[in-house]
PDB file of N, CA and C in Angstrom:
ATOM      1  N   UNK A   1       1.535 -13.119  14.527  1.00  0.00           N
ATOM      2  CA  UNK A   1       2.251 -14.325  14.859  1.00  0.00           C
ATOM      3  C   UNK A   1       1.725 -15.482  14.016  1.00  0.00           C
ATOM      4  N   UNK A   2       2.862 -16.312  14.015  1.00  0.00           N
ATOM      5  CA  UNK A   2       2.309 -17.453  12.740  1.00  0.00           C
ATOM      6  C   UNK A   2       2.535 -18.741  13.399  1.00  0.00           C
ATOM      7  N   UNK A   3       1.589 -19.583  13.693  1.00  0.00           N
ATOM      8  CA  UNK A   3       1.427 -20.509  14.113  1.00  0.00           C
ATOM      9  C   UNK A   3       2.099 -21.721  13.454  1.00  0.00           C
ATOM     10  N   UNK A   4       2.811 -22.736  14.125  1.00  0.00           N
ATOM     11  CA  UNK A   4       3.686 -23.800  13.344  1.00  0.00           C
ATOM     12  C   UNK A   4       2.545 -24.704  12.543  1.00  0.00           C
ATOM     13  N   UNK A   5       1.583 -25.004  13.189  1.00  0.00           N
ATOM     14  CA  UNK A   5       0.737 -26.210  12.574  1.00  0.00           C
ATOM     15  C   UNK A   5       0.201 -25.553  10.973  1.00  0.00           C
ATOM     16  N   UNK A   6      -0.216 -26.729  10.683  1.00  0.00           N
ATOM     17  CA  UNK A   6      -0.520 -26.317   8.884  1.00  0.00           C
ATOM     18  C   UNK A   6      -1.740 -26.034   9.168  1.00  0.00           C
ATOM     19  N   UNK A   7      -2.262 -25.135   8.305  1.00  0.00           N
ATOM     20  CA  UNK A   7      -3.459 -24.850   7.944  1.00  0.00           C
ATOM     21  C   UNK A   7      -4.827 -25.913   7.509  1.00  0.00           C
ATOM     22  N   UNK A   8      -6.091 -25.606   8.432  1.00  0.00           N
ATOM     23  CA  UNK A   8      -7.148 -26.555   8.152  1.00  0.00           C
ATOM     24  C   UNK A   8      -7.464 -26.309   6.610  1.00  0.00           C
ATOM     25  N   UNK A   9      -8.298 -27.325   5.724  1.00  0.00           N
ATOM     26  CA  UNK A   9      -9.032 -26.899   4.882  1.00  0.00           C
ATOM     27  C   UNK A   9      -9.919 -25.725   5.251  1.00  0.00           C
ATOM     28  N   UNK A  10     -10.606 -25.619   5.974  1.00  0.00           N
ATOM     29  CA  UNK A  10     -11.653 -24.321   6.460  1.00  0.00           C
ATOM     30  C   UNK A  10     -10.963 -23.431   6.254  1.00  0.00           C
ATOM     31  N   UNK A  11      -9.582 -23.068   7.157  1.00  0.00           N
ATOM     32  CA  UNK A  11      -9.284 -22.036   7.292  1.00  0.00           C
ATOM     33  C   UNK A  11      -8.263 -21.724   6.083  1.00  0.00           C
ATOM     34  N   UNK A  12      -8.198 -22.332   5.383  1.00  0.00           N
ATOM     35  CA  UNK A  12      -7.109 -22.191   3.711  1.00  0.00           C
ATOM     36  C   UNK A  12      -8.597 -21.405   2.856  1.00  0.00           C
ATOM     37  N   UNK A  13      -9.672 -21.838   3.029  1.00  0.00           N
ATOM     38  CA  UNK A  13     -11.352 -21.585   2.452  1.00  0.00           C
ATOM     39  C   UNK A  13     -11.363 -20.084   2.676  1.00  0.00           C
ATOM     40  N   UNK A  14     -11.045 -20.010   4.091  1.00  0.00           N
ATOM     41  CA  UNK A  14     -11.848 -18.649   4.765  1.00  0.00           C
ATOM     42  C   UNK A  14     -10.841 -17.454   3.946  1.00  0.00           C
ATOM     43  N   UNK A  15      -9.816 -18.142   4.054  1.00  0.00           N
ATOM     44  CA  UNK A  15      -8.604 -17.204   3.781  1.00  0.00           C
ATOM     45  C   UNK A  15      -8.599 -16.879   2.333  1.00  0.00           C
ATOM     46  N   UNK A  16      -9.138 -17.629   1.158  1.00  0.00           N
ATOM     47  CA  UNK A  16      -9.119 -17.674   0.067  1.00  0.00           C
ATOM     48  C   UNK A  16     -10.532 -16.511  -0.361  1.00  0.00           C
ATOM     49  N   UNK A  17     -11.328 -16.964   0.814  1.00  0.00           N
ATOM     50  CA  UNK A  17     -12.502 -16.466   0.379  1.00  0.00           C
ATOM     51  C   UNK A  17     -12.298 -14.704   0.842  1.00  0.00           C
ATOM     52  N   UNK A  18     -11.427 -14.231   1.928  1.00  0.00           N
ATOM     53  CA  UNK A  18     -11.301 -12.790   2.082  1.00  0.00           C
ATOM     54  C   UNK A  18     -10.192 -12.401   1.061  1.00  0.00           C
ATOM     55  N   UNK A  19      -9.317 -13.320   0.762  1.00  0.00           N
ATOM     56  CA  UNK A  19      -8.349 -12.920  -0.650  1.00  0.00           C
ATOM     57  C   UNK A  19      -9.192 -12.304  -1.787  1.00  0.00           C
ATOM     58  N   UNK A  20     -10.380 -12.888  -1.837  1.00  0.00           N
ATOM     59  CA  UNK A  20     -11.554 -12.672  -2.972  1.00  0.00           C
ATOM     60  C   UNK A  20     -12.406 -11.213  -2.506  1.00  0.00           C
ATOM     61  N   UNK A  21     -12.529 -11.065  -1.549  1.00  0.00           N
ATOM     62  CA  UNK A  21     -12.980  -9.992  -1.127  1.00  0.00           C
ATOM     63  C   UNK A  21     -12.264  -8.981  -1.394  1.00  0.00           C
ATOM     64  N   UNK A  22     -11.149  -8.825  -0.278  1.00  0.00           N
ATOM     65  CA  UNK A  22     -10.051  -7.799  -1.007  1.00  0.00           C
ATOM     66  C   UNK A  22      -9.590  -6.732  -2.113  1.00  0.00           C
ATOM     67  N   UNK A  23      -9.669  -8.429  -3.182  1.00  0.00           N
ATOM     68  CA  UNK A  23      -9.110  -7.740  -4.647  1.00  0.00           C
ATOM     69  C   UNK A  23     -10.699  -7.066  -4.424  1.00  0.00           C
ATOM     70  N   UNK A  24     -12.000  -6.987  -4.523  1.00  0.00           N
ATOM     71  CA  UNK A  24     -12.319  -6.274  -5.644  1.00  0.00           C
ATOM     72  C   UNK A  24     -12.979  -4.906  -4.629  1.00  0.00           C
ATOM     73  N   UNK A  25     -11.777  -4.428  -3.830  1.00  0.00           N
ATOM     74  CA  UNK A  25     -12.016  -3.136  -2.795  1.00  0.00           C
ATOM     75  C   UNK A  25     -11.305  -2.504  -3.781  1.00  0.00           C
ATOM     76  N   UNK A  26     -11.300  -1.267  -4.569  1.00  0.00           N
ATOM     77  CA  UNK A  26     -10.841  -0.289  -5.314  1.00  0.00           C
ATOM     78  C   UNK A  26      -9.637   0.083  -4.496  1.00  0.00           C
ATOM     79  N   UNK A  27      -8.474   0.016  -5.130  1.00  0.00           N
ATOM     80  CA  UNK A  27      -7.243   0.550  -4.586  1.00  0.00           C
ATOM     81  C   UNK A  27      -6.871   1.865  -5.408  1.00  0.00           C
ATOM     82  N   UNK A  28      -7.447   3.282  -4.643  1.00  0.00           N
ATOM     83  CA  UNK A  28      -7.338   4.331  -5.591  1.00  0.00           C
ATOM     84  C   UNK A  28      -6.436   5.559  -4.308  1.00  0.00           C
ATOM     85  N   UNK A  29      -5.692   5.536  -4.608  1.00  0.00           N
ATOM     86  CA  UNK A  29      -5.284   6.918  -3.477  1.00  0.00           C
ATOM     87  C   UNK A  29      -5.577   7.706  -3.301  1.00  0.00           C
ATOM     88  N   UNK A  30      -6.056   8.186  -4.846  1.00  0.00           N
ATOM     89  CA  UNK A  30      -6.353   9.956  -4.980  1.00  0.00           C
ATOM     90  C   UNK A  30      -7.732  10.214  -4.085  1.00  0.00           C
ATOM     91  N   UNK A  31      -8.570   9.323  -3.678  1.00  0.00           N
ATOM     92  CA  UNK A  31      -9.981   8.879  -3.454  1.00  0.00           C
ATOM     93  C   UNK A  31      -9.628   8.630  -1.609  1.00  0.00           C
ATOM     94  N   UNK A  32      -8.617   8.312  -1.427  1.00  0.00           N
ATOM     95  CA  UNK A  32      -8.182   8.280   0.178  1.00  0.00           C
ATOM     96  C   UNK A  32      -7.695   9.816   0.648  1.00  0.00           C
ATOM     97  N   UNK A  33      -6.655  10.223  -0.546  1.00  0.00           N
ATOM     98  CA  UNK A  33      -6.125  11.511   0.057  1.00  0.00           C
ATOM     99  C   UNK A  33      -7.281  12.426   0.076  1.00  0.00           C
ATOM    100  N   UNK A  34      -8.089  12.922  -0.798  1.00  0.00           N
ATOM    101  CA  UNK A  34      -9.151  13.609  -0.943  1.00  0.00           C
ATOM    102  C   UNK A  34     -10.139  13.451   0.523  1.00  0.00           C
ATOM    103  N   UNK A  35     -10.536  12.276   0.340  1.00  0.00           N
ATOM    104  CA  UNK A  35     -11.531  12.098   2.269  1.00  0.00           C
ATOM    105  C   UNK A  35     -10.675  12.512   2.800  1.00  0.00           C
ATOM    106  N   UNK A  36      -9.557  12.229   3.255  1.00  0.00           N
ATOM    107  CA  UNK A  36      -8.744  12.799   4.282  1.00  0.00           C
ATOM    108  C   UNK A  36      -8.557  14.284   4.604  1.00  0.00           C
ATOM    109  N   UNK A  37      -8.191  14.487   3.676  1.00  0.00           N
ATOM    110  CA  UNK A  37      -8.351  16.618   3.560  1.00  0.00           C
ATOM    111  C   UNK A  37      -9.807  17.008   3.674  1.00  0.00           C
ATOM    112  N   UNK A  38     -10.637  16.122   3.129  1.00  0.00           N
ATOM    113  CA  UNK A  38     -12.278  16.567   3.581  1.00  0.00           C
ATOM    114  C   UNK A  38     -12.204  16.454   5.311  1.00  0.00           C
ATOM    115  N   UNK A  39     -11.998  15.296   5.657  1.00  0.00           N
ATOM    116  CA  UNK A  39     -12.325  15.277   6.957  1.00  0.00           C
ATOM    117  C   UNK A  39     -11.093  16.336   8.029  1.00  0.00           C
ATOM    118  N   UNK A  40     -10.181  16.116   7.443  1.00  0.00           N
ATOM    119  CA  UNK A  40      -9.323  17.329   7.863  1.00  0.00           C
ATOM    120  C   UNK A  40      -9.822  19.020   8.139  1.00  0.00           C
ATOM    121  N   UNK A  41     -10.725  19.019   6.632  1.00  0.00           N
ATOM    122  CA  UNK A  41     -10.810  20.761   6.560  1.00  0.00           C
ATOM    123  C   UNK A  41     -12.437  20.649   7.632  1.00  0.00           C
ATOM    124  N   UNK A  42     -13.014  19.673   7.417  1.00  0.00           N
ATOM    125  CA  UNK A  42     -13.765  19.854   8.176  1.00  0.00           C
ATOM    126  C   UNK A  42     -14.302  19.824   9.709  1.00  0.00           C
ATOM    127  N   UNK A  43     -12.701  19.009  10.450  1.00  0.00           N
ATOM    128  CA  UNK A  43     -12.534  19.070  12.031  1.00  0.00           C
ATOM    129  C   UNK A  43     -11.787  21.009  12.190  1.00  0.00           C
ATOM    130  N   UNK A  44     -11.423  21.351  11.063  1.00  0.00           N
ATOM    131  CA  UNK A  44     -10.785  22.400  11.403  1.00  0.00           C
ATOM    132  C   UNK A  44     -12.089  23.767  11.556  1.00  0.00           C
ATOM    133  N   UNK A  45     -12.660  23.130  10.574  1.00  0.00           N
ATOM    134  CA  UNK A  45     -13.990  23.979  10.857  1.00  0.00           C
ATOM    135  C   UNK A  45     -14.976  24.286  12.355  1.00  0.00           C
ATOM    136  N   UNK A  46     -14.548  22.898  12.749  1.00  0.00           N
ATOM    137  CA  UNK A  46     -15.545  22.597  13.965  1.00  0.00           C
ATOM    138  C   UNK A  46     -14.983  23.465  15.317  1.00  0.00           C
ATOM    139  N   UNK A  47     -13.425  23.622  14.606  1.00  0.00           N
ATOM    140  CA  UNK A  47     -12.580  24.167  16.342  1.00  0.00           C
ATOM    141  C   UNK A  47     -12.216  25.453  16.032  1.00  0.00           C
ATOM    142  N   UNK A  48     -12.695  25.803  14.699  1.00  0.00           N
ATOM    143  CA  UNK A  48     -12.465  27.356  14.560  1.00  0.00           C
ATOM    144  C   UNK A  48     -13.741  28.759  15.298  1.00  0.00           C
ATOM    145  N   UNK A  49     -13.276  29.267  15.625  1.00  0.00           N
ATOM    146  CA  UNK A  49     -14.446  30.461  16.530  1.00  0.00           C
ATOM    147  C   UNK A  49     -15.408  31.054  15.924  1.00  0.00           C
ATOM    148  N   UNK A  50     -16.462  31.023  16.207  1.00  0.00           N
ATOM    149  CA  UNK A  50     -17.509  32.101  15.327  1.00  0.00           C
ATOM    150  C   UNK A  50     -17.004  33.075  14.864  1.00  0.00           C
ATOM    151  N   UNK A  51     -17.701  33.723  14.050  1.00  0.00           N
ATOM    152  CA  UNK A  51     -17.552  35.024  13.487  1.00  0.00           C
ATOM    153  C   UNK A  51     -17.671  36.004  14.782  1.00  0.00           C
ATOM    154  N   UNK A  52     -16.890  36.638  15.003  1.00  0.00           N
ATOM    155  CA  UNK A  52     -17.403  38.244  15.863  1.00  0.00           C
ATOM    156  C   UNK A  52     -17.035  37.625  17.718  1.00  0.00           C
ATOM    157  N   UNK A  53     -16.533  36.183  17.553  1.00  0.00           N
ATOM    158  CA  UNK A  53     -16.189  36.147  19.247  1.00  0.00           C
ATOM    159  C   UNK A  53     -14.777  36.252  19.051  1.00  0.00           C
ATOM    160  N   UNK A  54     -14.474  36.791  20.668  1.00  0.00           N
ATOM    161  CA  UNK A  54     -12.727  36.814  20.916  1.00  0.00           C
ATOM    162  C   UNK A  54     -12.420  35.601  21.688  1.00  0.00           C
ATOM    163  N   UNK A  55     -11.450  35.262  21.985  1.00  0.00           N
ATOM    164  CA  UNK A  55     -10.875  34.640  22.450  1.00  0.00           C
ATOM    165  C   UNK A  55     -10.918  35.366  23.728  1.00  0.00           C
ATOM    166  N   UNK A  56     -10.706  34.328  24.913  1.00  0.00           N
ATOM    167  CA  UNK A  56     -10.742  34.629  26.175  1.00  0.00           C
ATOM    168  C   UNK A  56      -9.309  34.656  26.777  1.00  0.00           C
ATOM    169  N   UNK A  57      -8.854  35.626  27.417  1.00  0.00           N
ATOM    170  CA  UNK A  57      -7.453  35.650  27.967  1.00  0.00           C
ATOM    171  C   UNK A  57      -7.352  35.189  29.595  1.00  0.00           C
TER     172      UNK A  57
END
């Protein structure tokens, strides 16, 4: 939500100053998709069964 009143100096500052932050976060995808399938293959690991147990019916 966007507030009607204008913006303080401070908060035009604060805002300028996380604009500055921002840019210099690496915007790389290949580097997002990759963690993601890591952390993917590796929750799949966690819920998969030992070697040599059955499943319980």
């Amino acid at each position: 939500m966007q507030d009607s009143r204008p913006l303080t100096p401070e908060e035009i500052e604060k805002a300028q100053q996380l604009n500055q932050l921002l840019r210099k976060v690496p915007d790389d995808p290949a580097i997002l998709l990759r963690n993601k399938m890591q952390l993917e293959a590796q929750q799949r690991k966690q819920r998969r069964l030992p070697r040599g147990a059955e499943k319980s019916w």
